[in-house]
Protein backbone atom coordinates (compact mmCIF):
# COMPACT_ATOMS: atom_id res chain seq x y z
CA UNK A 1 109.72 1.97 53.47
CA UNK A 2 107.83 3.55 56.38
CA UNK A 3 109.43 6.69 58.04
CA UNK A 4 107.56 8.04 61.10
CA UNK A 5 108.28 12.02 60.91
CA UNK A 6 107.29 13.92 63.74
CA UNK A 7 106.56 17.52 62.22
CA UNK A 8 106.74 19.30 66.10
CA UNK A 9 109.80 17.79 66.85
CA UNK A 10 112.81 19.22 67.37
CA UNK A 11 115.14 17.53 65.11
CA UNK A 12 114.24 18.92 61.95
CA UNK A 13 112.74 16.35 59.33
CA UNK A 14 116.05 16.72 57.55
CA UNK A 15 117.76 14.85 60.30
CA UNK A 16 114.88 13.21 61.09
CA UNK A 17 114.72 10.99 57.67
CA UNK A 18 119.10 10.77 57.99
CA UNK A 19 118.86 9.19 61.10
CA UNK A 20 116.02 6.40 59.84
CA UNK A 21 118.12 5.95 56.59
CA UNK A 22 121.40 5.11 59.04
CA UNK A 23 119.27 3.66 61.37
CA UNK A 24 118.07 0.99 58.73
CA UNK A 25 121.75 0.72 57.07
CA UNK A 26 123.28 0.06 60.59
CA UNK A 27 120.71 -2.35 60.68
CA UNK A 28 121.16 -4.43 57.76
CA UNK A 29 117.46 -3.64 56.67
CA UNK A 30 119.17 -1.97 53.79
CA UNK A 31 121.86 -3.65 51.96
CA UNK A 32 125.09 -2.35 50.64
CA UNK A 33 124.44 -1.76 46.56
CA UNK A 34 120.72 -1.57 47.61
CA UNK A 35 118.73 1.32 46.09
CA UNK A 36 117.08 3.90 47.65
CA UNK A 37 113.62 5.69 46.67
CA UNK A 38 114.28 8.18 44.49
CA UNK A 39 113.98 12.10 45.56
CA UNK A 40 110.76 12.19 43.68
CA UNK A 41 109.21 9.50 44.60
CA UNK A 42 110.22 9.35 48.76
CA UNK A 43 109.11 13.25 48.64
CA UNK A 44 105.46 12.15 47.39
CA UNK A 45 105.20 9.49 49.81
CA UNK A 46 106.62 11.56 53.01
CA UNK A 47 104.44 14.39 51.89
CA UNK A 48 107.08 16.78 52.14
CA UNK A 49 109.25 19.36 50.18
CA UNK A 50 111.76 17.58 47.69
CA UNK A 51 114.53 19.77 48.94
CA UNK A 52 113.67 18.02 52.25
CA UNK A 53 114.81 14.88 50.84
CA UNK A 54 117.78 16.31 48.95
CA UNK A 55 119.32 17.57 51.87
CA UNK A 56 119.04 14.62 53.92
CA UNK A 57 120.50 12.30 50.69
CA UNK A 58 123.59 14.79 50.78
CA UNK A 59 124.02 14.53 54.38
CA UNK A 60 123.78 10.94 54.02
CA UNK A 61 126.35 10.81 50.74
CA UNK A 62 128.60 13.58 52.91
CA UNK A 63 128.49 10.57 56.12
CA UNK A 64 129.37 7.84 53.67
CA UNK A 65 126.21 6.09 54.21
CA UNK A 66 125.01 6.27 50.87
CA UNK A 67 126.72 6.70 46.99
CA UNK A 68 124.54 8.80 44.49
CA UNK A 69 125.37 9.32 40.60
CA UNK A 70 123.54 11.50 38.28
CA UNK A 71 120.61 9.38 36.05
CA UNK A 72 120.96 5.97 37.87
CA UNK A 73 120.33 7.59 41.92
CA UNK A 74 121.39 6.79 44.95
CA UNK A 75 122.59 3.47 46.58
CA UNK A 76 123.36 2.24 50.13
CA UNK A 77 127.16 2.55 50.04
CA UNK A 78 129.65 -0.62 49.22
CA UNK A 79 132.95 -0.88 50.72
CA UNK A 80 135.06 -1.34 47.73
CA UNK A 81 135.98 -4.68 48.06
CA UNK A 82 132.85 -6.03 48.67
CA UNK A 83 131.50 -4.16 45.67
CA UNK A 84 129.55 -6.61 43.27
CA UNK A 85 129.22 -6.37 38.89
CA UNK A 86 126.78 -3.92 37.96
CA UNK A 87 123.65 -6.22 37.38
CA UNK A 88 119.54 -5.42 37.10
CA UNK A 89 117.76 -7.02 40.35
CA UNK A 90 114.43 -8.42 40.04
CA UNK A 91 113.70 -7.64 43.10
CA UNK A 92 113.65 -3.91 42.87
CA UNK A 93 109.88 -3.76 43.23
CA UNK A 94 110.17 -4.82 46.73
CA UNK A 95 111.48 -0.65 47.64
CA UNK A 96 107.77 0.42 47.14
CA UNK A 97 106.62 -2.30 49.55
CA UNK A 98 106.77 -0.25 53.15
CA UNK A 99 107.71 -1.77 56.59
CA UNK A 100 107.51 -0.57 59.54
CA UNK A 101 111.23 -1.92 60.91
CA UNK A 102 113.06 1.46 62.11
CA UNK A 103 115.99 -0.09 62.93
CA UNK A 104 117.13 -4.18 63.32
CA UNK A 105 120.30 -3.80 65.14
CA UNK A 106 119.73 -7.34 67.31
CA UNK A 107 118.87 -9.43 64.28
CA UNK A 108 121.71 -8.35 62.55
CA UNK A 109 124.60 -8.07 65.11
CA UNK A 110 123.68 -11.04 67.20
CA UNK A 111 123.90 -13.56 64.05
CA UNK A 112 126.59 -12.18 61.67
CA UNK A 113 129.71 -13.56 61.03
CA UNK A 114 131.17 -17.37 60.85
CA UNK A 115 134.29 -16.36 63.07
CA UNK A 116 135.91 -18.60 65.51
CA UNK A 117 136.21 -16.65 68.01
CA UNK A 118 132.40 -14.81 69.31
CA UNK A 119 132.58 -11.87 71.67
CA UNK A 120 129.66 -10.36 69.99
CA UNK A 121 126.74 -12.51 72.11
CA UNK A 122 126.26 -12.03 76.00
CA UNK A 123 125.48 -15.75 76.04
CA UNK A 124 127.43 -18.27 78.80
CA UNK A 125 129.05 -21.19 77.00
CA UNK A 126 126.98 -24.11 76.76
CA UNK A 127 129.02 -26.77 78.59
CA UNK A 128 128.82 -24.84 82.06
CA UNK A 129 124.83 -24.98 81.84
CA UNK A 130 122.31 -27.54 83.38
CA UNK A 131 121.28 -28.91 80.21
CA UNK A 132 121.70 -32.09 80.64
CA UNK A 133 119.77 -32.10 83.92
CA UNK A 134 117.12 -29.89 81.92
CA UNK A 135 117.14 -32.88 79.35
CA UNK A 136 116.33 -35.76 82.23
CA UNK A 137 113.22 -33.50 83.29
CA UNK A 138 111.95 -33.33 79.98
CA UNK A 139 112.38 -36.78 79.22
CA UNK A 140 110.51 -37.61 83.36
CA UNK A 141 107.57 -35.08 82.12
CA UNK A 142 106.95 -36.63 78.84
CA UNK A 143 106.74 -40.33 80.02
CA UNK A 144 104.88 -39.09 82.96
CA UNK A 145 102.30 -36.66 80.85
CA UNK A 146 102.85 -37.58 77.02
CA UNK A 147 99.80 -34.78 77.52
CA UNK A 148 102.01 -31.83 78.05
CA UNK A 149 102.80 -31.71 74.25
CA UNK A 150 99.11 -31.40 73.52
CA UNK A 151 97.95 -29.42 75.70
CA UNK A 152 97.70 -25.56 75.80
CA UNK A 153 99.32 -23.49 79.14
CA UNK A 154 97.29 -21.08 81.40
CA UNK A 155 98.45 -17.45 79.74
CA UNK A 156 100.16 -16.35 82.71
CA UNK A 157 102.42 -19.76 82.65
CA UNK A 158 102.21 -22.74 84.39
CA UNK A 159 101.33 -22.35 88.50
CA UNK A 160 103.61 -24.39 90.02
CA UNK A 161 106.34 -22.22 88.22
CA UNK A 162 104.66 -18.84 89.15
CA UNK A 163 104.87 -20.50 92.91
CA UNK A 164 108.77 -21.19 92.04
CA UNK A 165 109.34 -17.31 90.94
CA UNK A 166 107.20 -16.26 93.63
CA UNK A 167 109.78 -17.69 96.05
CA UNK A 168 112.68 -17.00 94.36
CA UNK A 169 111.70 -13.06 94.31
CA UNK A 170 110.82 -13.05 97.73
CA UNK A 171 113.86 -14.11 99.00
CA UNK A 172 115.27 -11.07 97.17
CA UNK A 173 113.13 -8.60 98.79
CA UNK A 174 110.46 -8.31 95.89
CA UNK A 175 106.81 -9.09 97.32
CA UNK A 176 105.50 -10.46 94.23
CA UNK A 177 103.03 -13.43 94.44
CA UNK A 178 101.79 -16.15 91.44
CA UNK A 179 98.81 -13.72 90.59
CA UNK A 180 101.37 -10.64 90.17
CA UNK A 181 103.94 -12.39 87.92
CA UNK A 182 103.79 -13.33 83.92
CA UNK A 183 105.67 -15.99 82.59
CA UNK A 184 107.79 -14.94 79.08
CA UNK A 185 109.38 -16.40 76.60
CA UNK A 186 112.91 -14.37 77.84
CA UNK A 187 112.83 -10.84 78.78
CA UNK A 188 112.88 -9.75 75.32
CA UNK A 189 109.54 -10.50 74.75
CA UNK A 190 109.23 -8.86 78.49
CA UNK A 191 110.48 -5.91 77.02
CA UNK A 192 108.45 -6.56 73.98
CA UNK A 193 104.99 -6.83 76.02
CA UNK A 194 105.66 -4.14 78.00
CA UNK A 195 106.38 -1.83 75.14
CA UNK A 196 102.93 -2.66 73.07
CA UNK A 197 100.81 -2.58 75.89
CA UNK A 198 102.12 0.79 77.23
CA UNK A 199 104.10 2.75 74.58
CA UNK A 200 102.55 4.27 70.95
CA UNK A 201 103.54 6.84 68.51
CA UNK A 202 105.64 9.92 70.41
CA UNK A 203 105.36 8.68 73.77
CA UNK A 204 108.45 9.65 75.08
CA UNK A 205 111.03 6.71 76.68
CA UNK A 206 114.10 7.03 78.17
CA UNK A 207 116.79 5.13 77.91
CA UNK A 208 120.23 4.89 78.92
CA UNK A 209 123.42 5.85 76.55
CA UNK A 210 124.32 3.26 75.90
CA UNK A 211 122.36 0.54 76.45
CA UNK A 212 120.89 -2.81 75.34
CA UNK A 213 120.50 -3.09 71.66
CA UNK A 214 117.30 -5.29 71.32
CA UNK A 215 115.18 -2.70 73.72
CA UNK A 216 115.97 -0.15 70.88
CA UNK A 217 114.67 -2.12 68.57
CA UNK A 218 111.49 -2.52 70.43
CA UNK A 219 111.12 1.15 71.66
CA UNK A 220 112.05 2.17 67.90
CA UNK A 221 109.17 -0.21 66.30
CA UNK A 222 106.41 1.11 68.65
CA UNK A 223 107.20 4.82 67.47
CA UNK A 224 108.25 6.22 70.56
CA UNK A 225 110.41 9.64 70.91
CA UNK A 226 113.59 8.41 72.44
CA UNK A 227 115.60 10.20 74.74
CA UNK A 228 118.83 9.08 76.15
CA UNK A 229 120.54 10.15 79.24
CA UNK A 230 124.23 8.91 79.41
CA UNK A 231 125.91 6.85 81.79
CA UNK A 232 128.94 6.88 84.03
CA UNK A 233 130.62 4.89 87.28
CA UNK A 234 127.12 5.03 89.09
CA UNK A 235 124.60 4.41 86.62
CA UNK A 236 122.15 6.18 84.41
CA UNK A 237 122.38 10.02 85.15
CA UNK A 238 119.40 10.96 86.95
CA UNK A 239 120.69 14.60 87.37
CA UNK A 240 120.06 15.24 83.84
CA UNK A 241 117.24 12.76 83.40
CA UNK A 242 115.36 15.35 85.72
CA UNK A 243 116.49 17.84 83.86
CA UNK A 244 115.36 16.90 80.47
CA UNK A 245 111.52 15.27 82.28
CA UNK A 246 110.84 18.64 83.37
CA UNK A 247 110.59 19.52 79.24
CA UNK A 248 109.54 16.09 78.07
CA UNK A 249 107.45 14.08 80.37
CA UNK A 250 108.18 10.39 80.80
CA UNK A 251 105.62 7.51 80.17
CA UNK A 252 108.31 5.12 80.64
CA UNK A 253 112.07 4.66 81.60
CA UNK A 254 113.94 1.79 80.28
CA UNK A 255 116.72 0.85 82.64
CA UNK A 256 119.28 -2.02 83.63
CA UNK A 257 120.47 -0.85 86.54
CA UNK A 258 122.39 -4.05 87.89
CA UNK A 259 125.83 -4.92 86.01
CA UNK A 260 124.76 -2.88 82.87
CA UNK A 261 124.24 -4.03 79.63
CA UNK A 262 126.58 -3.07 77.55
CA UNK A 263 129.18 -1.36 79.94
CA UNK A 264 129.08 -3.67 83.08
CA UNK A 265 128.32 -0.52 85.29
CA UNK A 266 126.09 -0.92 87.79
CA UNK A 267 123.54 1.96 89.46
CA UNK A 268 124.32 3.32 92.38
CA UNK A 269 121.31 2.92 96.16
CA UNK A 270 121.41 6.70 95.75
CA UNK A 271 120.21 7.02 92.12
CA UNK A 272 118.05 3.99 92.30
CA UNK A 273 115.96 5.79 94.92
CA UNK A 274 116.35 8.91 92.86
CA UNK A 275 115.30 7.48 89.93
CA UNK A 276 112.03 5.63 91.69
CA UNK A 277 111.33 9.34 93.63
CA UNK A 278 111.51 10.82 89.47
CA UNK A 279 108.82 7.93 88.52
CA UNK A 280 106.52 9.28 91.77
CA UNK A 281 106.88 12.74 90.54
CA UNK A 282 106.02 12.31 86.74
CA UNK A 283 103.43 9.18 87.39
CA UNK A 284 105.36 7.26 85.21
CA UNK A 285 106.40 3.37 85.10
CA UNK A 286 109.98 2.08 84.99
CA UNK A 287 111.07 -1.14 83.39
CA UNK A 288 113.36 -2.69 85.12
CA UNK A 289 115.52 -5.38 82.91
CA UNK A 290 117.44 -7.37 85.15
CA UNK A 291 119.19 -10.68 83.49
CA UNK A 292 122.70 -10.73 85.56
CA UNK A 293 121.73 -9.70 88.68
CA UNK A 294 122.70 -13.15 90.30
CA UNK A 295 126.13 -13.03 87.97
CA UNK A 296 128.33 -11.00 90.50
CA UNK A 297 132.01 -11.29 91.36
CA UNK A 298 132.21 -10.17 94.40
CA UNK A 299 129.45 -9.01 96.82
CA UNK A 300 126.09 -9.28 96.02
CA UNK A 301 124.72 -5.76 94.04
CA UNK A 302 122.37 -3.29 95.68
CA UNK A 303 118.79 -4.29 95.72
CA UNK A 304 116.44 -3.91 92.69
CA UNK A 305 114.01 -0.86 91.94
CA UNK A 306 111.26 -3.29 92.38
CA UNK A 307 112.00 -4.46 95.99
CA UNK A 308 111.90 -0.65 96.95
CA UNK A 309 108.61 0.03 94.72
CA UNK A 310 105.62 0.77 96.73
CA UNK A 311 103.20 2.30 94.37
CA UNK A 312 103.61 0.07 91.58
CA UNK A 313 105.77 2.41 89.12
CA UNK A 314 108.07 -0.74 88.43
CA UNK A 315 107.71 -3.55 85.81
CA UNK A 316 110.67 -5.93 86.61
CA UNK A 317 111.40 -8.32 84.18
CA UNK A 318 113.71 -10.92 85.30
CA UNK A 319 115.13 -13.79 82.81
CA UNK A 320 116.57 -17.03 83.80
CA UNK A 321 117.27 -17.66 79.75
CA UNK A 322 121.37 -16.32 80.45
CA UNK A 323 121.77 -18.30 83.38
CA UNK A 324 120.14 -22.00 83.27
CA UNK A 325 118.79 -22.69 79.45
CA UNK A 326 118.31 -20.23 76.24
CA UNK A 327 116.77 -23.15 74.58
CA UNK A 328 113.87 -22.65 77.10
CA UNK A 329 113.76 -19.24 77.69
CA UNK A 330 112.02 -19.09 80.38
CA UNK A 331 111.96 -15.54 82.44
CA UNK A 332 109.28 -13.36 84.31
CA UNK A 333 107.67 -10.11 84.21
CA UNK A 334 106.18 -8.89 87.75
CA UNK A 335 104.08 -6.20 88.29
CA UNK A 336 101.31 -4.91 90.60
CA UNK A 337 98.17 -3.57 90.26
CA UNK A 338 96.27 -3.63 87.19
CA UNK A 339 99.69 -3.44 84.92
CA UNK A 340 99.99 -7.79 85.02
CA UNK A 341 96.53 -8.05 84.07
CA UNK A 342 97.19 -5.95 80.65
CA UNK A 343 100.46 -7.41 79.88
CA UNK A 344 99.13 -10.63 80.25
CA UNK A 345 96.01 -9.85 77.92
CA UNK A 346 98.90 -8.78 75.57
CA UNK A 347 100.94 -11.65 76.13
CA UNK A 348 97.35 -13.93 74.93
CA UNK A 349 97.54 -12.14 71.73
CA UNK A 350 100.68 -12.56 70.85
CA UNK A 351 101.59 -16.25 71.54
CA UNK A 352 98.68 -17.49 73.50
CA UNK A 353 101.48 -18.66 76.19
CA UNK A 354 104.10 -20.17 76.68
CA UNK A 355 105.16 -23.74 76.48
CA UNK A 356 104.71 -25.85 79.13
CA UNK A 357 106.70 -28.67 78.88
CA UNK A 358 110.11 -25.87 79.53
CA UNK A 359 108.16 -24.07 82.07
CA UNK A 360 107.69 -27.41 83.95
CA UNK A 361 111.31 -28.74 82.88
CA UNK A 362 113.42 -25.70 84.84
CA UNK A 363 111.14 -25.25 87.57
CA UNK A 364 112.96 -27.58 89.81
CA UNK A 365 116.09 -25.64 89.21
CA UNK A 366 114.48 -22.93 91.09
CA UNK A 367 114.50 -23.93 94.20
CA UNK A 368 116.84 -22.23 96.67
CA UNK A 369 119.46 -24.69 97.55
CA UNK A 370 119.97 -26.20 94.00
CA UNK A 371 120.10 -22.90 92.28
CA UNK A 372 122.34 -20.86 95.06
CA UNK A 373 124.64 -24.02 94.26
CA UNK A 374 124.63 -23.88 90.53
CA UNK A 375 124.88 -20.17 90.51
CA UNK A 376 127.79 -20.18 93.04
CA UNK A 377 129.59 -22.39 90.19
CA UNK A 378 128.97 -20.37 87.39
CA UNK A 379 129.68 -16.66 89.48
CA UNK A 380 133.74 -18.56 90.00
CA UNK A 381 133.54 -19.66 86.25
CA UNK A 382 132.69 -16.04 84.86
CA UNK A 383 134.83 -13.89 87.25
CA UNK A 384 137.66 -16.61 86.36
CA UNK A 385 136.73 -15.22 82.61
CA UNK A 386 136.68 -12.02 83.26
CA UNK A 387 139.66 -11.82 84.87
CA UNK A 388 141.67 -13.83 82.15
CA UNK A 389 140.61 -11.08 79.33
CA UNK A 390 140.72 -7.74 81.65
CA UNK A 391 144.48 -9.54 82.30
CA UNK A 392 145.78 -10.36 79.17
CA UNK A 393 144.10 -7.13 77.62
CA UNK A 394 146.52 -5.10 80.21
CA UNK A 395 149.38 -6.98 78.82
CA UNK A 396 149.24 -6.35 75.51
CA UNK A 397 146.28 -4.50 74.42
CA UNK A 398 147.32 -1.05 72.95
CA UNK A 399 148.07 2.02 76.19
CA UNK A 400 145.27 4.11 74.66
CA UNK A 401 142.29 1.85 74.50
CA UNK A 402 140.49 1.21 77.95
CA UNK A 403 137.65 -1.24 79.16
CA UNK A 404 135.43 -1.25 82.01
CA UNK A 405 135.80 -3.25 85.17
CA UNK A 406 132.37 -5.06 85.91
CA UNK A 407 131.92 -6.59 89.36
CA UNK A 408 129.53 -8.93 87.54
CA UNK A 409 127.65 -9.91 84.52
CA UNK A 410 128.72 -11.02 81.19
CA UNK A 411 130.61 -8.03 79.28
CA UNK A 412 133.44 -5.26 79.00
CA UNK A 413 132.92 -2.11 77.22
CA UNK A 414 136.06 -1.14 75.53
CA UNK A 415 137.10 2.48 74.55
CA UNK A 416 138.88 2.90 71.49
CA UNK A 417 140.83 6.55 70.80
CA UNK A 418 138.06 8.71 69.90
CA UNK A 419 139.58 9.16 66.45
CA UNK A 420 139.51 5.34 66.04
CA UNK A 421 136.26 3.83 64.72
CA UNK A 422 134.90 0.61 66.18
CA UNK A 423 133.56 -0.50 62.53
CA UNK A 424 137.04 -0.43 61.34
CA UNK A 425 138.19 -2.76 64.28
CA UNK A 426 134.61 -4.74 63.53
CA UNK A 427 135.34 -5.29 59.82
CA UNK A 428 138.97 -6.11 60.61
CA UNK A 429 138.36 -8.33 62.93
CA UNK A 430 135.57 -10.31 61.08
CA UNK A 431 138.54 -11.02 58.59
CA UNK A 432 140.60 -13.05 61.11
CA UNK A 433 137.62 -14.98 62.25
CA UNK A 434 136.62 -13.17 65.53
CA UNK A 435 133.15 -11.45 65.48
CA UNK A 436 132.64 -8.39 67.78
CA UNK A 437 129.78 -5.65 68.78
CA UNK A 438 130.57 -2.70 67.63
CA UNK A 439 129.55 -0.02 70.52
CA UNK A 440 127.09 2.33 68.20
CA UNK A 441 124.25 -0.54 67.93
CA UNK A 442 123.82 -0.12 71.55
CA UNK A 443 123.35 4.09 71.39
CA UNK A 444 119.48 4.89 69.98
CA UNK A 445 120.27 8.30 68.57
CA UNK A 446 123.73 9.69 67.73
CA UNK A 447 125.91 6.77 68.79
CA UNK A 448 129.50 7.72 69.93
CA UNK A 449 131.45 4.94 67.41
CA UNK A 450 134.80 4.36 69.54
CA UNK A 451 133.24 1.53 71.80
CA UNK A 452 133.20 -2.21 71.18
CA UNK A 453 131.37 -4.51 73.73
CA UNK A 454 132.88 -7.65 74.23
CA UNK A 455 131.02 -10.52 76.06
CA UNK A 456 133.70 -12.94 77.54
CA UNK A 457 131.72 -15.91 78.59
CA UNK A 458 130.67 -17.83 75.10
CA UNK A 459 133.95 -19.86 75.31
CA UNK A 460 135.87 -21.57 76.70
CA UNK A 461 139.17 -20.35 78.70
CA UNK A 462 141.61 -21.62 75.75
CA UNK A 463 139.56 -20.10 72.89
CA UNK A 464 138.65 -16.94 74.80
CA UNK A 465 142.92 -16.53 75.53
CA UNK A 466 143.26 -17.08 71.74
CA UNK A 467 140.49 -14.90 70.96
CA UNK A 468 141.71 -12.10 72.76
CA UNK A 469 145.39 -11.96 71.60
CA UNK A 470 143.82 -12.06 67.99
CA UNK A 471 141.85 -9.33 68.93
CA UNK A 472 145.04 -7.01 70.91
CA UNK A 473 146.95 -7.60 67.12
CA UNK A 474 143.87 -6.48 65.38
CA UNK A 475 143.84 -3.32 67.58
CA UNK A 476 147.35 -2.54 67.74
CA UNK A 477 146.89 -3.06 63.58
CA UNK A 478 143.79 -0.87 63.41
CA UNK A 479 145.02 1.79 65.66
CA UNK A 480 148.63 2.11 64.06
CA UNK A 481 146.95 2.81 60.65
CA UNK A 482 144.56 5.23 62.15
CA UNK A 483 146.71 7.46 64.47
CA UNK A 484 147.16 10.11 61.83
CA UNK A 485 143.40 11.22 62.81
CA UNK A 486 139.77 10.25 61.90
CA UNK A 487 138.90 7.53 59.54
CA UNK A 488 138.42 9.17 55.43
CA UNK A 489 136.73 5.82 54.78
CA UNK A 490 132.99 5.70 54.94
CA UNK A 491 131.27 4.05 57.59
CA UNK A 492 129.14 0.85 56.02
């Protein structure tokens, strides 16, 4: 495997190669019972002391991460009862083949488990979206233009959807037209775009603490230095984010400042115009990821970075994938300047556009009066959610956990006792068919492990009540055998 090792840094390479061992465990990337390079051989290929290496295996064997015995090495930990017959593998070879996958925490978390019950995917259950309207307009295009399948889209996406976005922006205060906006297939590959074009080896990103789990991933892959500034009731603390720029200079700043993804916070006027004056000062771009923006509860949220943005520091990426179709993920990027031009040359090489026949298929769903409509319908459906779980997790959830409140958006981030462990509740849970996200996916460097994120809008209103009493046993459970103080177990 591939470890990026930053000699100037100031984690030492000791913690430096624990952190992109756990990273890859967390990740799945490295399986329990796997085995790991030996001291010798990982030494060689880092280029660095085998001491180096020893230190960070016993760190790793002290966290639980990893089991080593004397002659056969060191293995990614098992938890007991998943722990298979000793056996050769075949595949063995395959350790000396290197990637360049830090971390994987999307791929694994968002697809795990067979459970019943899903909290673990900020996804909006299927029967409440326009598909089957979606459906007639492909079926329309196709026996209109049987063409469309054959035919290649403009890289920027299809014009009469840019003209669609254009509108729909406009109306929310962001001056964007067709030539300043990039269609993408969701904001993750937004996020993605944004990331290759802009970000390489030790550039340094900031990013919320927590924050969105597949961004990591991204940020991680491109070799960035990560820095994480935490979050409370108003948002991303920009106190200490200028604090820490006047030591490391951004090149970008990763934020979701609207209903927050994962704690449902969402950023205060006053630190949105802080944090745009902080992108003036260091001449640095923002990257604005809004997907649930139109989801609120209540009144409407403040307005985005980008409507305020008059220099061009801010890319906003704005999906549509949560709210009308994830079969067609359709969303935007917009940007001024000469930033659209290179993320669309970016976007060329790495899918030579989108489709068309989607692009053309949600378009009408765009316009004003049919989406306000639609979205009005699906804002009473999720706060009805929301309310239902924040309700029936004050009835009976244990006194000492806690959740957020969100005035919008798709999840709750719940606070477990600080002595409690979230994998515990995660692997606990799995076992009576309900499939969570733990909280530390969502942190990139230490991750504080008492937080679970629960999205409460991938089922329906009987299966999420269900759901949720299952899930208030398997805390009160979890925390009664826990309350004698931390978990001895290892964390897997």
């Amino acid at each position: 495997m591939h470890i990026e090792l930053t000699r100037k840094s100031a984690v030492a390479l000791t913690g430096q190669i624990v952190q992109s061992f756990r990273d890859r465990i967390d990740s799945g990337l490295l399986r329990p019972g796997e085995k790991l390079p030996s001291v010798r051989n990982l030494s060689a290929f880092l280029k660095i002391s085998q001491v180096t290496v020893s230190k960070a295996y016993s760190e790793l064997e002290e966290k639980g991460y990893i089991a080593c015995t004397q002659g056969r090495g060191c293995f990614v930990a098992v938890p007991p009862e998943e722990a298979p017959a000793a056996r050769p593998n075949p595949e063995d070879w395959q350790l000396a083949l290197p990637d360049y996958l830090p971390r994987a925490q999307l791929w694994r978390h968002y697809n795990e488990g067979e459970g019943m019950y899903r909290f673990n995917t900020a996804a909006i259950q299927p029967a409440l979206l326009p598909s089957a309207e979606i459906g007639r307009n492909i079926q329309r295009l196709i026996a209109e233009d049987p063409a469309l399948l054959g035919t290649y889209g403009p890289f920027q996406g299809d014009g009469g959807l840019l003209r669609a976005l254009a509108r729909y922006l406009a109306e929310r205060g962001i001056a964007a037209g067709p030539e300043e906006l990039l269609v993408t297939s969701g904001s993750q590959q937004g996020i993605d775009l944004a990331a290759r074009t802009f970000v390489g080896p030790g550039d340094t990103v900031y990013m919320e603490a927590p924050t969105y789990t597949g961004a990591i991933d991204v940020f991680a892959s491109r070799g960035a230095k990560i820095l994480t500034v935490p979050v409370d009731a108003e948002g991303m603390r920009t106190d200490l984010l200028t604090r820490l720029c006047d030591t490391h200079p951004p090149k970008v700043i990763y934020t979701i400042p609207t209903f927050h993804n994962p704690t449902g916070v969402t950023m205060s006027m006053r630190r949105r115009q802080e944090l745009l004056e902080i992108a003036r000062s260091y001449r640095c771009l923002i990257i604005e990821d809004d997907p649930f923006s139109d989801l609120y509860y209540g009144e409407a949220p403040p307005r985005s970075l980008k409507s305020m943005d008059r220099e061009g520091h801010v890319i906003y990426l704005k999906s549509f994938s949560k709210v009308l179709s994830p079969g067609c993920r359709v969303a935007c990027a917009a940007a001024s300047g000469g930033l659209i031009s290179r993320l669309t040359a970016a976007k060329a090489t790495a899918d030579l556009g989108s489709p068309l026949l989607p692009q053309k298929a949600v378009e009408p769903l765009l316009a004003r009066r049919r989406y306000d409509t639609y979205m009005s319908g699906l804002r009473d459906a999720m706060a009805a959610r929301c309310r239902l779980v924040t309700g029936l997790l004050k009835a009976h959830a244990p006194s000492s956990v806690s959740w957020s409140d969100p005035a919008g958006g798709l999840n709750l981030w719940l606070t477990l006792p600080a002595w409690v462990d979230s994998s515990t509740v995660y692997r606990e849970a799995l076992k009576r068919s309900i499939v969570l996200l733990p909280g530390a996916a969502c942190y990139a460097a230490e991750p504080q492990r008492n937080h679970l994120r629960l999205s409460f809008t991938q089922m329906d209103e009987e299966e999420l009540r269900e759901g949720t009493m299952r899930l208030c046993r398997v805390l009160h459970d979890c925390l009664a055998r826990e309350k004698a103080g931390p978990p001895s177990k290892p964390v897997f």
